[in-house]
Protein backbone atom coordinates (compact mmCIF):
# COMPACT_ATOMS: atom_id res chain seq x y z
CA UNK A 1 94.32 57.82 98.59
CA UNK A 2 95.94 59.19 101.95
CA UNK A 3 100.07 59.35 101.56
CA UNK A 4 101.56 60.28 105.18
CA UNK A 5 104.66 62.82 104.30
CA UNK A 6 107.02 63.49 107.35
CA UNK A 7 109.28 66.00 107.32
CA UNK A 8 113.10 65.26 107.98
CA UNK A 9 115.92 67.69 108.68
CA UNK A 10 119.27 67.34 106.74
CA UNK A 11 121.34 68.26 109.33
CA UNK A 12 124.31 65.38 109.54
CA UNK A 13 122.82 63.69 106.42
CA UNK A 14 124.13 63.49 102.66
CA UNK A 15 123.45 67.02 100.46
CA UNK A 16 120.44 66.06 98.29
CA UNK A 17 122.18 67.93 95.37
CA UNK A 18 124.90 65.95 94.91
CA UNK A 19 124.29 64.06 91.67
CA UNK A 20 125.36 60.75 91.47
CA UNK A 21 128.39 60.55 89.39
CA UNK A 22 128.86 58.50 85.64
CA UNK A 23 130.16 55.68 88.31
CA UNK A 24 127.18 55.90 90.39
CA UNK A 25 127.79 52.26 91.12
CA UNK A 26 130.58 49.99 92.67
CA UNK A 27 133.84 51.07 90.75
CA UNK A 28 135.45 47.50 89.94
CA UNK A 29 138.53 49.04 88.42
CA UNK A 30 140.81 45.95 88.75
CA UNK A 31 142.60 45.51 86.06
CA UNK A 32 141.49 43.55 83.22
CA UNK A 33 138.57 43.33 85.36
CA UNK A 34 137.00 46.94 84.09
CA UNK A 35 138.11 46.06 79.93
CA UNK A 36 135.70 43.01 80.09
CA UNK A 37 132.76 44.74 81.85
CA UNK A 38 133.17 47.73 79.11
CA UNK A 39 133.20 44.81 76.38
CA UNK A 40 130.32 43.09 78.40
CA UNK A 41 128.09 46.46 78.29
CA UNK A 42 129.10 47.38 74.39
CA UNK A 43 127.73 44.06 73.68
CA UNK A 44 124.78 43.79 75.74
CA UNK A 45 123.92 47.17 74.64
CA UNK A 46 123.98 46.11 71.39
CA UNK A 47 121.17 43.81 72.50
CA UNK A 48 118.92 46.14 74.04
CA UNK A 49 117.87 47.74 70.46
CA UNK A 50 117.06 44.27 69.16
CA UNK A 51 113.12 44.11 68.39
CA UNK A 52 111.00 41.63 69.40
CA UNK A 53 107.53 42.80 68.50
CA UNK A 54 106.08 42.53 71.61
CA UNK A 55 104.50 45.61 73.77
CA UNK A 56 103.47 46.03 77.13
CA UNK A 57 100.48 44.80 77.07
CA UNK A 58 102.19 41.23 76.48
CA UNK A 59 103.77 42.20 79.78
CA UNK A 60 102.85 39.54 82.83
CA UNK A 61 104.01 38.61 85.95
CA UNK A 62 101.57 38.13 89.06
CA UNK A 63 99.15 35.45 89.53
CA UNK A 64 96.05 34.76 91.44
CA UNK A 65 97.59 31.79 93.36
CA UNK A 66 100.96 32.88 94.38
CA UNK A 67 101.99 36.23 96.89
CA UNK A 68 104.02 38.95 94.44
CA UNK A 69 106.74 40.70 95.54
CA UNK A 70 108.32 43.47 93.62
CA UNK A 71 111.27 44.89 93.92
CA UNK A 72 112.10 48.18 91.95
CA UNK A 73 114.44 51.29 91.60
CA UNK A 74 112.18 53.85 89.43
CA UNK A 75 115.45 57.00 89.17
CA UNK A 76 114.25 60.32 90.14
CA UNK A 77 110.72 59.15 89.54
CA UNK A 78 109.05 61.11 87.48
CA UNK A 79 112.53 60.58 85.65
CA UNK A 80 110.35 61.99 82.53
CA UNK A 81 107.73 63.93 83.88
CA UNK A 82 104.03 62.35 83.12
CA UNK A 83 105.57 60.07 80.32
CA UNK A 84 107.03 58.33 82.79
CA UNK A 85 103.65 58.41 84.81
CA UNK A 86 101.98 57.10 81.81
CA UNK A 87 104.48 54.19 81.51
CA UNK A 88 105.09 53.12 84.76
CA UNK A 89 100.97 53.31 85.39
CA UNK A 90 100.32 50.74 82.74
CA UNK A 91 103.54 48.56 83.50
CA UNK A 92 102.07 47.95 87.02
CA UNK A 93 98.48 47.05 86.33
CA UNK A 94 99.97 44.51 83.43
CA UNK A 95 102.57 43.65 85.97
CA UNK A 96 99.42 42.55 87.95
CA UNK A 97 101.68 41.64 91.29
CA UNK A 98 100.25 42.27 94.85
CA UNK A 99 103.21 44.49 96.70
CA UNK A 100 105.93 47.02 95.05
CA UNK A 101 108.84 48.22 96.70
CA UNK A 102 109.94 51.33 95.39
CA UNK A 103 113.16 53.18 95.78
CA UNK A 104 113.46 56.50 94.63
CA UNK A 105 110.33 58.48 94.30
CA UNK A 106 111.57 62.39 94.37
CA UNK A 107 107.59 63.80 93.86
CA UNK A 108 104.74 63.28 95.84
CA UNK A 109 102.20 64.70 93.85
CA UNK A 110 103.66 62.37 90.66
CA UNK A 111 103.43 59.32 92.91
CA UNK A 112 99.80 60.13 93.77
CA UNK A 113 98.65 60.96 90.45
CA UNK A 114 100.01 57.46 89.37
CA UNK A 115 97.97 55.87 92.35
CA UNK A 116 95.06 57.66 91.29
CA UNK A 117 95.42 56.25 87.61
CA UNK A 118 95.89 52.74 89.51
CA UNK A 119 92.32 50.55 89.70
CA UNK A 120 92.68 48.43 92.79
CA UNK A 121 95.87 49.58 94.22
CA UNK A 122 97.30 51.65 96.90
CA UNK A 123 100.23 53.42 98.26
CA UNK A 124 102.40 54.46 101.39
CA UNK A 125 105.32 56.83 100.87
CA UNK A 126 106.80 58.66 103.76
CA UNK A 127 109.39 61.34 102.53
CA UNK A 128 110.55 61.86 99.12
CA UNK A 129 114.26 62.97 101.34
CA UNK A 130 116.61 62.29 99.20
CA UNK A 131 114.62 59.98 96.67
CA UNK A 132 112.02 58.67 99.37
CA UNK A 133 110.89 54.73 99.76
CA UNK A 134 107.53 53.41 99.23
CA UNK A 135 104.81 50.67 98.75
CA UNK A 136 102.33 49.95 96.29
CA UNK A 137 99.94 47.42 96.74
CA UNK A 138 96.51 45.60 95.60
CA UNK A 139 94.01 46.30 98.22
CA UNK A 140 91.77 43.16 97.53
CA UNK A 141 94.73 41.00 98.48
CA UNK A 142 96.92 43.04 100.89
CA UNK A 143 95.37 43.77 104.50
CA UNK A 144 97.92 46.25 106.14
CA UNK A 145 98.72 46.27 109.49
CA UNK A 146 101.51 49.03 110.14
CA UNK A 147 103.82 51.09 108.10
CA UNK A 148 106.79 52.27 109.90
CA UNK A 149 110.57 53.45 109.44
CA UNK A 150 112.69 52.42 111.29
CA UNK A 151 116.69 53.32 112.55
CA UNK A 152 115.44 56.60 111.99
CA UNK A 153 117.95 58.31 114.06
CA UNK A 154 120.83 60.47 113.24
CA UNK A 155 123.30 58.05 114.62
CA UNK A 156 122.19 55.43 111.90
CA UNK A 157 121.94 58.10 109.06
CA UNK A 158 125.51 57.31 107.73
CA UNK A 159 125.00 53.66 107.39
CA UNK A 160 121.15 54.38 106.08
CA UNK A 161 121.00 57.38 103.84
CA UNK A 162 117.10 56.35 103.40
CA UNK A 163 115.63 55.11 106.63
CA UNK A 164 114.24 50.88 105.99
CA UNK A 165 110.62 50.92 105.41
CA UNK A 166 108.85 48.32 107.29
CA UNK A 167 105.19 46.78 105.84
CA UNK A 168 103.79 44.56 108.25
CA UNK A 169 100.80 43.38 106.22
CA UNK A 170 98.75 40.10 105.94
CA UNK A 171 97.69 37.77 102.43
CA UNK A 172 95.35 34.64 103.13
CA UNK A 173 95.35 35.33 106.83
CA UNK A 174 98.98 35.00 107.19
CA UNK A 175 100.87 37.93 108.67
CA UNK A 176 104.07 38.95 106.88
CA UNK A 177 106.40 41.83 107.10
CA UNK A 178 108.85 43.32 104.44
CA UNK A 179 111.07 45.87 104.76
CA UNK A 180 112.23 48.34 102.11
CA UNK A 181 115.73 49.40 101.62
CA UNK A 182 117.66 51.69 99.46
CA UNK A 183 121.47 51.42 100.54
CA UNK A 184 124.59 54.28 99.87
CA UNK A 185 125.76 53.93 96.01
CA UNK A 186 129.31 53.61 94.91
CA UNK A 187 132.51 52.48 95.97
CA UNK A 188 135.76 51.14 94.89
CA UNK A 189 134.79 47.20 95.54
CA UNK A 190 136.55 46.52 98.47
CA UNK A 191 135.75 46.25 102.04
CA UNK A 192 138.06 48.99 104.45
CA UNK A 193 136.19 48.19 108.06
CA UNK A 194 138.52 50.63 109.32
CA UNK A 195 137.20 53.71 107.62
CA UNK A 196 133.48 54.54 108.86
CA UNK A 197 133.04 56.57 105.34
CA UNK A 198 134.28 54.20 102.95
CA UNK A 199 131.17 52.93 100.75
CA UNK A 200 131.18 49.49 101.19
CA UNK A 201 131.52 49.87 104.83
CA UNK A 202 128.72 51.96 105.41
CA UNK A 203 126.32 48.92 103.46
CA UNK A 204 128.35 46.65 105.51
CA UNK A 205 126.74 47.77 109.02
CA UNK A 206 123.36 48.54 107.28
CA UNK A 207 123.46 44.70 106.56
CA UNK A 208 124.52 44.14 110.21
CA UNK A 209 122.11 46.15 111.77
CA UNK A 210 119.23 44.88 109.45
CA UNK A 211 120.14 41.46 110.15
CA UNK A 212 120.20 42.03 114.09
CA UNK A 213 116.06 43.67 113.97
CA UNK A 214 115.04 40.63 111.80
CA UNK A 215 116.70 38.83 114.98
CA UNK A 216 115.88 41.16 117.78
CA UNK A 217 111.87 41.45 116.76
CA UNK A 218 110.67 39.22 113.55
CA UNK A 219 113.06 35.83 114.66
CA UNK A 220 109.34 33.76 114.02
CA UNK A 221 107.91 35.72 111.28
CA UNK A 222 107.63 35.80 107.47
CA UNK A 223 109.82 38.55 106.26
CA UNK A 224 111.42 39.96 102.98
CA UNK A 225 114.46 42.48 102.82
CA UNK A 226 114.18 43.77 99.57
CA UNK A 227 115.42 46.70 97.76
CA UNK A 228 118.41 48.58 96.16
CA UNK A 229 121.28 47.16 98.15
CA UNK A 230 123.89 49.04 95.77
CA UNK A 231 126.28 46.01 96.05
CA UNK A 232 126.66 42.58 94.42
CA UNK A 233 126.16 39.48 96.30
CA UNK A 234 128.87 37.96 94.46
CA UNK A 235 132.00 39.42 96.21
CA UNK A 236 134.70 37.27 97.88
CA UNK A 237 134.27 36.82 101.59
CA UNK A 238 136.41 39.61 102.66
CA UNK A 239 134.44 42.25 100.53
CA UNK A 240 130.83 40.87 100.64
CA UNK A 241 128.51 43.28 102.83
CA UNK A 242 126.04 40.32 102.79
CA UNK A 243 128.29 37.77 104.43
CA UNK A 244 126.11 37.93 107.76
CA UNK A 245 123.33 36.75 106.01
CA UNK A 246 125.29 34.56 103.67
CA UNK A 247 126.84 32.48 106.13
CA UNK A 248 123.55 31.80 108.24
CA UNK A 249 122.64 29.70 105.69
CA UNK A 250 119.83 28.36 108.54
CA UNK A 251 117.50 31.01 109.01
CA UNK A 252 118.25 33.83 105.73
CA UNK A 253 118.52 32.76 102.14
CA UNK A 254 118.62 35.51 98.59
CA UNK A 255 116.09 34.14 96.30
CA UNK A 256 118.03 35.60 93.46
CA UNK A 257 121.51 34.63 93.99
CA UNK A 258 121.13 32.54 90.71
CA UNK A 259 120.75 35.37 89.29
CA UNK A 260 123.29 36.86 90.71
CA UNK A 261 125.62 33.95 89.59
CA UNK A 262 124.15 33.99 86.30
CA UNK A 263 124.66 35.72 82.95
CA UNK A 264 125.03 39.37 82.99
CA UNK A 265 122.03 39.67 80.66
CA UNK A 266 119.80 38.65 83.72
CA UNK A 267 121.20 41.27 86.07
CA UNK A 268 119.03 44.33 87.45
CA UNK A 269 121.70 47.64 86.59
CA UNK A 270 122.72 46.15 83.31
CA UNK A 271 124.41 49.37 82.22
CA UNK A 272 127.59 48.68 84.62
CA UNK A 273 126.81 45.15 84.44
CA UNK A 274 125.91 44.59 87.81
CA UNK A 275 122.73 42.84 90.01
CA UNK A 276 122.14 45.16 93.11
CA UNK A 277 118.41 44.51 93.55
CA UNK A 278 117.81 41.65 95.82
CA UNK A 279 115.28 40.00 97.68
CA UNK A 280 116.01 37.92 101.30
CA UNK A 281 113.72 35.40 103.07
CA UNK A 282 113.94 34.42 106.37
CA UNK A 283 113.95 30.45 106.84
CA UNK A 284 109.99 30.87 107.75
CA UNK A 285 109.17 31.22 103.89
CA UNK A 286 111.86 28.41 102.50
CA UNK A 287 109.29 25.68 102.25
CA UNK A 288 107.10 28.16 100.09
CA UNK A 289 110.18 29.07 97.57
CA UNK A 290 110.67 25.53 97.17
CA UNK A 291 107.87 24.73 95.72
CA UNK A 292 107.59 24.32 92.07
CA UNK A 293 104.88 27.15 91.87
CA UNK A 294 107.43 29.82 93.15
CA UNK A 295 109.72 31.29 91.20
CA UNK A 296 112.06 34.80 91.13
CA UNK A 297 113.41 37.01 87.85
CA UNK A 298 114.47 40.27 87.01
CA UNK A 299 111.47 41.50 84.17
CA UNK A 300 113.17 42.78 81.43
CA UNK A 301 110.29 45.60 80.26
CA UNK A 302 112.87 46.84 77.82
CA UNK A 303 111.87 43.81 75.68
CA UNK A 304 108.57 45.60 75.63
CA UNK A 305 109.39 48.74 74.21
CA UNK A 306 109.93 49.10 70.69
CA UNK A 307 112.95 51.00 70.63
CA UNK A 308 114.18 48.74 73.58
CA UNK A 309 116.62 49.96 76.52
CA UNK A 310 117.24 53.25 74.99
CA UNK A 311 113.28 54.09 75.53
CA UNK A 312 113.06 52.48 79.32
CA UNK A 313 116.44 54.45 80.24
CA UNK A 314 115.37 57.45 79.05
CA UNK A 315 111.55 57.16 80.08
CA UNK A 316 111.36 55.16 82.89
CA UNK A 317 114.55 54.10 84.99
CA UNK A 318 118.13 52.52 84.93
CA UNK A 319 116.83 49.63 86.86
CA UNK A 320 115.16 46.35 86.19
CA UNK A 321 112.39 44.94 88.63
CA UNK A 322 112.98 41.99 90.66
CA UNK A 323 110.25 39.92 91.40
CA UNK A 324 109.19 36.75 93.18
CA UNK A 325 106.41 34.81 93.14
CA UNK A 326 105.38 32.95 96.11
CA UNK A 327 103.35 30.07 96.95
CA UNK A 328 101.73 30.07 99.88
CA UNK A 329 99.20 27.12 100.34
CA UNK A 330 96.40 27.37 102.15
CA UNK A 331 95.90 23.66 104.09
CA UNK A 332 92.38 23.99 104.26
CA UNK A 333 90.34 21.96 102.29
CA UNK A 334 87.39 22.98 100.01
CA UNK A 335 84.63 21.51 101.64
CA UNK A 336 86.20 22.88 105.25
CA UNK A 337 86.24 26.54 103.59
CA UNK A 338 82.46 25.95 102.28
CA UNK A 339 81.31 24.77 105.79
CA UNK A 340 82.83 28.12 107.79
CA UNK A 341 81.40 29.90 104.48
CA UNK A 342 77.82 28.40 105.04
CA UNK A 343 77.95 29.09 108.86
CA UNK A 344 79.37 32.31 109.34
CA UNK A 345 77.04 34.85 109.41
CA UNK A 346 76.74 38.74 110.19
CA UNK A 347 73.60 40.67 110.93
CA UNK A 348 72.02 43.16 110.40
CA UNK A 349 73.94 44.40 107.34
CA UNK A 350 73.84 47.22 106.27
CA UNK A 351 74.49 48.21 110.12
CA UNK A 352 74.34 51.61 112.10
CA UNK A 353 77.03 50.89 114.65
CA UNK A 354 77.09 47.69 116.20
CA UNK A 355 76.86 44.05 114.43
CA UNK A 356 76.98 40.59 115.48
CA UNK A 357 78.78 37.85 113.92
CA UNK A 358 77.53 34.53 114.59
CA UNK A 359 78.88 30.88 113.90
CA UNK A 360 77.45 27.20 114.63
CA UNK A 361 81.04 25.86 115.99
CA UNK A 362 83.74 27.83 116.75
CA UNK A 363 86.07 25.23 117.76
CA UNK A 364 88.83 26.24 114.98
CA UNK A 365 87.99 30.25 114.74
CA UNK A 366 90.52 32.12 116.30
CA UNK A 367 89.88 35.32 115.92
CA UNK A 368 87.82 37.95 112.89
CA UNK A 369 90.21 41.31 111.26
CA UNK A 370 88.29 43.73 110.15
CA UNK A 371 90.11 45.84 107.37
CA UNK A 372 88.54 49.12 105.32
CA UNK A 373 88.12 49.26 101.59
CA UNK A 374 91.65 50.14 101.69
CA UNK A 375 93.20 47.45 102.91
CA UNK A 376 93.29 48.82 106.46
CA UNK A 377 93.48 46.88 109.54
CA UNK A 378 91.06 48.71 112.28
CA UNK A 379 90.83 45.65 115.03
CA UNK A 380 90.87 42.07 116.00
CA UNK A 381 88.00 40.39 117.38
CA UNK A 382 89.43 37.40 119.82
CA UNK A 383 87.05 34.40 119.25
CA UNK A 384 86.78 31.83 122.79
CA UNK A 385 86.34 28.26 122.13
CA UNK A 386 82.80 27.26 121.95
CA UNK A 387 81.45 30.98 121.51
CA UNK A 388 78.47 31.33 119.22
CA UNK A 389 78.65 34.83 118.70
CA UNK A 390 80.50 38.24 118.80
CA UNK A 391 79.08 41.96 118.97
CA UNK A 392 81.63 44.80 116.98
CA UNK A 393 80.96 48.61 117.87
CA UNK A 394 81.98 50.77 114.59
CA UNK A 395 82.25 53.37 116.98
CA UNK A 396 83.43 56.76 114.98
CA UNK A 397 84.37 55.24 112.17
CA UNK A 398 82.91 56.99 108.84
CA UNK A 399 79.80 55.11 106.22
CA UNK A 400 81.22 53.04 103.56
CA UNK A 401 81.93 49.19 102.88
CA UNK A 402 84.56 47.60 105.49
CA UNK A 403 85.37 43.77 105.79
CA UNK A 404 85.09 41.02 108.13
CA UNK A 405 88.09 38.08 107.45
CA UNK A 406 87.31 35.15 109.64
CA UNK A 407 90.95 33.22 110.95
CA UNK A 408 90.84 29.86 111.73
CA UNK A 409 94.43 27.78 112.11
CA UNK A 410 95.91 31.16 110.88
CA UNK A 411 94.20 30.96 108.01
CA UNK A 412 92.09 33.25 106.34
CA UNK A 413 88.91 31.05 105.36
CA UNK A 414 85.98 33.85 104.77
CA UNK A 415 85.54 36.99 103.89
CA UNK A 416 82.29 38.99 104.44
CA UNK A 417 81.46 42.34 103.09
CA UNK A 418 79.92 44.78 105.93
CA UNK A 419 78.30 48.28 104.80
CA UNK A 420 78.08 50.56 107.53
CA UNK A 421 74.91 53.15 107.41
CA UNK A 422 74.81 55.65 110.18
């Protein structure tokens, strides 16, 4: 499995060996405020040691009709070394969801070993600089287009101590694109717009400048902003770094603000209390939350373990996973799937360079992908209306099984299995 690492330079950025502080998270010291969070953690600590007799192989999430979206702060992964390989390995494949965003992956060769132990998935990370970003992903499911950072230069490095990681990928013939974030920690809670260094600040214009790409080049597409946002979406107006996409209620909408509202015992950094792992839809996707088949939580794996919190913590992370599930209908019908099954054809195959896909009416087809094994996206073949049939050059590409997904109404509604034999 190929992981791209590019090198950064640290000049103007934050010192990698700063440890984050006890109070690694927003400091709410406001009066009272910080003697019933201390109560709140005694007691849900408390809870975390409670067993349930359940293990990780009871763990679930994904399913086979709904697009799964993972969001998930693994600390300083390997945190433990290959225990924490070993663990986070099996949590995934009983997990069983189709795209993970991960923040905070500090070894490359860790992260690949875990891909290697991964049937069926695979993975993009960029730079482990300063606990690097990255995606893990089913490759049956999950045709990528492009993986790409982005403000990646050093005049946005204060506001984005990680740059966003942008996945612009495709599930059931529908393109989508999420982008990964990991914003600065800490803080005192409140908002000081006229001090570029203070905390909250610096997440404020990440949010601002996040929210004007998703405007500037995705304003018609499916996306997700997901990640560690380090911040609670909670606040009052005048401290909330989210309030740009809060009050355009129209077009941007955080699947887990119930959560957010809701009992501390639901909330992704439960050793503050606090929920800083979110996940944002634009209004493209609203319809598809909506329906009853969607649905987002943070997965408590603790309840897995047998000696509860105290095991994940120290073995795994400080941070729940947020996920969503999605339902994304397809509006084709069964018999109208069958009948571009039936007629769309490929020959020969197995093929030494060049193969022809044929069809009896291409009056719907738009256009074929063909992806690797991998999940690749090499090219689009553009389909005209009342074309019969289309020649592909493989050109240099290497032997091995690619595949042909055949679009029609921007849906995906075959996929054919091409071996290449040179």
């Amino acid at each position: 499995m190929k992981i791209c690492i590019a090198k950064k330079t640290s000049i103007g950025r934050e010192n990698t060996t700063i440890l984050r502080a006890n109070t690694k998270r927003k400091g709410y010291y406001k009066g009272n405020q910080y003697i019933l969070t201390l109560s709140l953690f005694i007691l849900l600590s408390l809870n975390f040691f409670t067993l349930n007799g359940q293990s990780l192989k009871d763990l679930s999430f994904g399913t086979d009709s709904t697009l799964d979206i993972l969001t998930w702060n693994i600390e300083h992964f390997p945190k433990n070394s290959n225990t924490t390989i070993n663990y986070v390995t099996e949590i995934i494949e009983n997990l069983n969801v189709d795209i993970i965003a991960i923040q905070e992956v500090s070894n490359v060769d860790s992260f690949n070993t875990m891909l290697d132990n991964l049937d069926g998935y695979n993975g993009y990370l960029e730079s482990v600089y300063f606990r690097g970003l990255a995606y893990i992903y089913k490759t049956d499911v999950i045709q990528i287009n492009d993986i790409y950072e982005i403000y990646t230069t050093s005049e946005y490095w204060k506001y984005f101590p990680r740059n966003p990681m942008v996945m612009d990928f495709e599930y059931n013939g529908q393109r989508f694109i999420i982008i990964n974030n990991h914003f600065k920690c800490c803080g005192d809670g409140y908002l000081d717009l006229n001090n570029e260094d203070d905390e909250e600040t610096r997440r404020f214009n990440a949010s601002r400048l996040l929210k004007e790409y998703i405007d500037t080049h995705f304003s018609n597409e499916n996306v997700f902003l997901v990640g560690d946002f380090n911040d609670r979406l909670t606040d009052g107006v005048e401290n909330n770094i989210f309030q740009n996409f809060i009050d355009d209620t129209a077009n941007f909408l955080f699947t887990d603000i119930d959560i957010a509202n809701d009992s501390n015992s639901n909330w992704s950094y439960p050793t503050w209390p606090s929920h800083l792992d979110h996940i944002l839809i634009t209004n493209e996707l609203f319809d598809a939350f909506q329906n009853q088949n969607s649905s987002i939580e943070t997965i408590k794996i603790e309840e897995y373990l047998t000696n509860g919190w105290s095991e994940y913590d120290t073995n795994i992370t400080d941070h729940r996973p947020v996920g969503l599930k999605l339902f994304t209908e397809n509006t084709l019908g069964t018999d109208e799937i069958n009948g571009f099954n039936t007629s769309f054809n490929s020959y020969p195959n197995p093929f030494k360079s060049e193969i022809t896909f044929t069809f009896k009416n291409s009056k719907n087809i738009e256009k074929i992908h063909i992806y690797t094994i991998d999940g690749q996206k090499i090219t689009t073949i553009d389909v005209a209306l009342g074309q019969k049939k289309v020649k592909w050059n493989s050109g240099k590409l290497k032997n091995g099984i690619y595949f042909a997904k055949l679009i029609s109404n921007n849906k995906l509604v075959v996929t054919k299995k091409l071996i290449l034999m040179k």
